[in-house]
Protein backbone atom coordinates (compact mmCIF):
# COMPACT_ATOMS: atom_id res chain seq x y z
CA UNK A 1 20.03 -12.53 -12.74
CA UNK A 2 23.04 -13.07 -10.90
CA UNK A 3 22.89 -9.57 -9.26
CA UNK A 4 19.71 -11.18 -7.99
CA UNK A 5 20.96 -14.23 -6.99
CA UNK A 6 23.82 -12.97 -5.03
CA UNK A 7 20.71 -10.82 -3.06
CA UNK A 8 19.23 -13.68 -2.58
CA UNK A 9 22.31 -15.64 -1.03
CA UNK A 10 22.69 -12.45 1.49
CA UNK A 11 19.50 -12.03 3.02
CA UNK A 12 18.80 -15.91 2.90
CA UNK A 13 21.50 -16.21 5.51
CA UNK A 14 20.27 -13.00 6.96
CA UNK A 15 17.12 -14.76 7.45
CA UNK A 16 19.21 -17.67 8.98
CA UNK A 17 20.82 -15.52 11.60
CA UNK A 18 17.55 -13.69 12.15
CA UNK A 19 15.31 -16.83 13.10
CA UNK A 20 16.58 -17.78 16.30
CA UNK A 21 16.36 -14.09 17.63
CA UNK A 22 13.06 -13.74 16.61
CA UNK A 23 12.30 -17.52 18.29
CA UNK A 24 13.75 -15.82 21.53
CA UNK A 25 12.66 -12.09 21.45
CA UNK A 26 8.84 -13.35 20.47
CA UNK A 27 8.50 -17.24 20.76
CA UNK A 28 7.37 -17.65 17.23
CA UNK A 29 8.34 -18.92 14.25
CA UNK A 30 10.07 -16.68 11.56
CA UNK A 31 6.97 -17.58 8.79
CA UNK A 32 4.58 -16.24 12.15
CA UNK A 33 6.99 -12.97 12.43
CA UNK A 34 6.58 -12.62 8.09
CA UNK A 35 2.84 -12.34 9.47
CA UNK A 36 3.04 -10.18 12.60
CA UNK A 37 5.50 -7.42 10.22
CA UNK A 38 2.75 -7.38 7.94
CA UNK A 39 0.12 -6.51 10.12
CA UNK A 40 2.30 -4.26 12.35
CA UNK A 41 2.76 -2.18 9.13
CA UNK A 42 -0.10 -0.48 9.01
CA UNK A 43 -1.25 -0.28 12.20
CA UNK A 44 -4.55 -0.01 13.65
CA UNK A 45 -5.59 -1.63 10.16
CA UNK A 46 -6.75 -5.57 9.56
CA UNK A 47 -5.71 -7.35 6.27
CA UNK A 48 -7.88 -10.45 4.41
CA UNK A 49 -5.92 -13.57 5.00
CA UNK A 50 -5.97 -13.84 1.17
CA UNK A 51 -3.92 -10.74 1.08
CA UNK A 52 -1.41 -11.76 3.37
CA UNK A 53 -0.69 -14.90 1.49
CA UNK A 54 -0.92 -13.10 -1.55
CA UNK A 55 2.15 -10.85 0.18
CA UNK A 56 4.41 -13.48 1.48
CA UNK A 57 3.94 -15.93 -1.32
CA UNK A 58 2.32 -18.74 0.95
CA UNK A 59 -0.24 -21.41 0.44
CA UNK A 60 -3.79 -20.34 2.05
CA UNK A 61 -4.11 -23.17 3.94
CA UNK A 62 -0.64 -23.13 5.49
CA UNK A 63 -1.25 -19.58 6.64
CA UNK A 64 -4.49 -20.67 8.30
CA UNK A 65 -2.37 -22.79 10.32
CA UNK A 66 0.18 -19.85 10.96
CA UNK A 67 -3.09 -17.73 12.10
CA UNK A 68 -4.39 -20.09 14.32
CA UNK A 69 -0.84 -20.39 16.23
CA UNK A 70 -0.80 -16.75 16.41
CA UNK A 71 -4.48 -16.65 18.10
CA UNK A 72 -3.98 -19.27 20.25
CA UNK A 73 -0.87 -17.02 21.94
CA UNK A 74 -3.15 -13.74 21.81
CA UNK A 75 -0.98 -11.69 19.36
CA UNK A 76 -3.86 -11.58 16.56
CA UNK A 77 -7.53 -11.72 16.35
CA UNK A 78 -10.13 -13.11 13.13
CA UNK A 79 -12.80 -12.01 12.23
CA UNK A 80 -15.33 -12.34 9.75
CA UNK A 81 -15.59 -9.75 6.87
CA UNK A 82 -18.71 -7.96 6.73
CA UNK A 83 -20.64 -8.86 3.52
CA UNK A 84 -18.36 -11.93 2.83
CA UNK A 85 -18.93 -15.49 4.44
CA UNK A 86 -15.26 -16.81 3.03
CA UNK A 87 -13.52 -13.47 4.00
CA UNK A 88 -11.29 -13.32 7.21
CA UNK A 89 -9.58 -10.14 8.46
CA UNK A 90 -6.71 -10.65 11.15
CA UNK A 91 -5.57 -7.98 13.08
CA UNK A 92 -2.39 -7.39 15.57
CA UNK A 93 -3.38 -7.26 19.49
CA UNK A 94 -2.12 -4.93 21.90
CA UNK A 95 0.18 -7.89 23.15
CA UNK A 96 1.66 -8.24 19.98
CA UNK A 97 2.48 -4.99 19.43
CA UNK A 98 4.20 -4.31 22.21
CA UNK A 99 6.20 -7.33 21.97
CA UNK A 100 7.29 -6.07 18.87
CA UNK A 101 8.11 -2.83 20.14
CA UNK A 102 10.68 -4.21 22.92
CA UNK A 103 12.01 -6.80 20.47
CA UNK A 104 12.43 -4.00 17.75
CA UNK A 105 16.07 -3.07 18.46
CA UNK A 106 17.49 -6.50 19.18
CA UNK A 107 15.90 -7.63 15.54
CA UNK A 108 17.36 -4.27 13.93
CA UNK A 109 21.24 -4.89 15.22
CA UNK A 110 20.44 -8.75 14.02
CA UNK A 111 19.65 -8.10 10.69
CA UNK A 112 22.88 -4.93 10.90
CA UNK A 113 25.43 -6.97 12.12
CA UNK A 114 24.14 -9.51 9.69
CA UNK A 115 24.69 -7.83 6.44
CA UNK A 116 27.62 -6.16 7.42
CA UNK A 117 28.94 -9.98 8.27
CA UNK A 118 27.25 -11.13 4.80
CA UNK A 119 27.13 -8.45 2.27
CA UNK A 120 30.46 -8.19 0.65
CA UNK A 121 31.69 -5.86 -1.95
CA UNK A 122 30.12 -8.21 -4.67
CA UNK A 123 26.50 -7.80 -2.80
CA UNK A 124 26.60 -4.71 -2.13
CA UNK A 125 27.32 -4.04 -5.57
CA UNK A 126 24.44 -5.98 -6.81
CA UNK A 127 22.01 -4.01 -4.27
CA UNK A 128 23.19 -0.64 -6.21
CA UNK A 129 23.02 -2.78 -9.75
CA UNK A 130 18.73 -3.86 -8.71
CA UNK A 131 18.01 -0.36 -7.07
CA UNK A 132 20.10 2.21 -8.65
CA UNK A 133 18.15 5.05 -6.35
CA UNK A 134 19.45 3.69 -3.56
CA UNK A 135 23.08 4.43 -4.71
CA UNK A 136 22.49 7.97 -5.56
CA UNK A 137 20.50 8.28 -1.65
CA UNK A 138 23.69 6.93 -0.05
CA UNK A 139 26.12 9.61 -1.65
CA UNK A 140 27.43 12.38 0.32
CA UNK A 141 26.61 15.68 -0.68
C-alpha cells in the first residue's frame, strides 16, 4: 500500500504539471484530454459513453457534460447505437486527431521532465515493487 501511495503522489503532481500544457497545446480541460486519449487509442473505433466512464472512473452524467464540451469544439461526434435507444457512441474527429498529433511531443517531454523532476529513488522503487516486469525490461543485457 505504500508502494502505491508513493505512485500515486508522483503522477498526481505529474498530472499537476501536465494540465496547463494540455490547456495550452489543446484548449481543454485535463478530464476532456482523459477522454480524447481514450478515443485516440484505438483509432478509427467509437466507444459507448458507458464505457468511457466505466474507464476513467467518472460519473455518467458528468461525462455527458465533458462530451458535449468536446462536440461543441468539433473534436468528437455522438451518435446513437444501432439497436439501443440509451446507447451513445463518441468518436474522435479529424480535428482532434491532428491536434493531438502536433501536441504529442510537447505532452511527452511534460510528463518526462516531470517524473524525472518527481520520481525519486523511493518511487522509482515502488514502480519496480507494483510491476516487477518492468524491472527485468529495463536491464541491460
Amino acid at each position: 500500500l505504500h508502494a502505491w501511495m508513493l505512485m500515486l503522489a508522483a503522477t498526481g503532481a505529474v498530472e499537476q504539471e501536465l494540465r496547463s500544457v494540455v490547456k495550452e497545446r489543446l484548449d481543454v480541460s485535463h478530464d476532456e484530454f482523459l477522454v480524447l486519449s481514450l478515443l485516440a487509442a484505438d483509432p478509427g473505433q467509437a466507444l459507448r459513453m458507458t464505457r468511457i466512464a466505466e474507464l476513467l472512473g467518472r460519473p455518467k452524467t458528468r461525462l455527458t457534460y465533458q462530451i458535449a464540451c468536446l462536440q461543441h469544439a468539433g473534436l468528437v461526434t455522438r451518435r446513437s447505437v444501432c439497436g439501443d435507444k440509451r446507447g451513445v457512441e463518441v468518436a474522435l474527429t479529424d480535428k482532434a486527431r491532428d491536434l493531438l498529433k502536433e501536441a504529442s511531443a510537447p505532452l511527452a517531454e511534460t510528463v518526462t521532465e516531470s517524473l524525472a523532476r518527481f520520481m525519486g529513488p523511493d518511487q522509482c522503487a515502488a514502480m519496480r515493487g507494483l510491476v516487477p516486469d518492468l524491472a527485468e525490461e529495463s536491464r541491460p543485457e
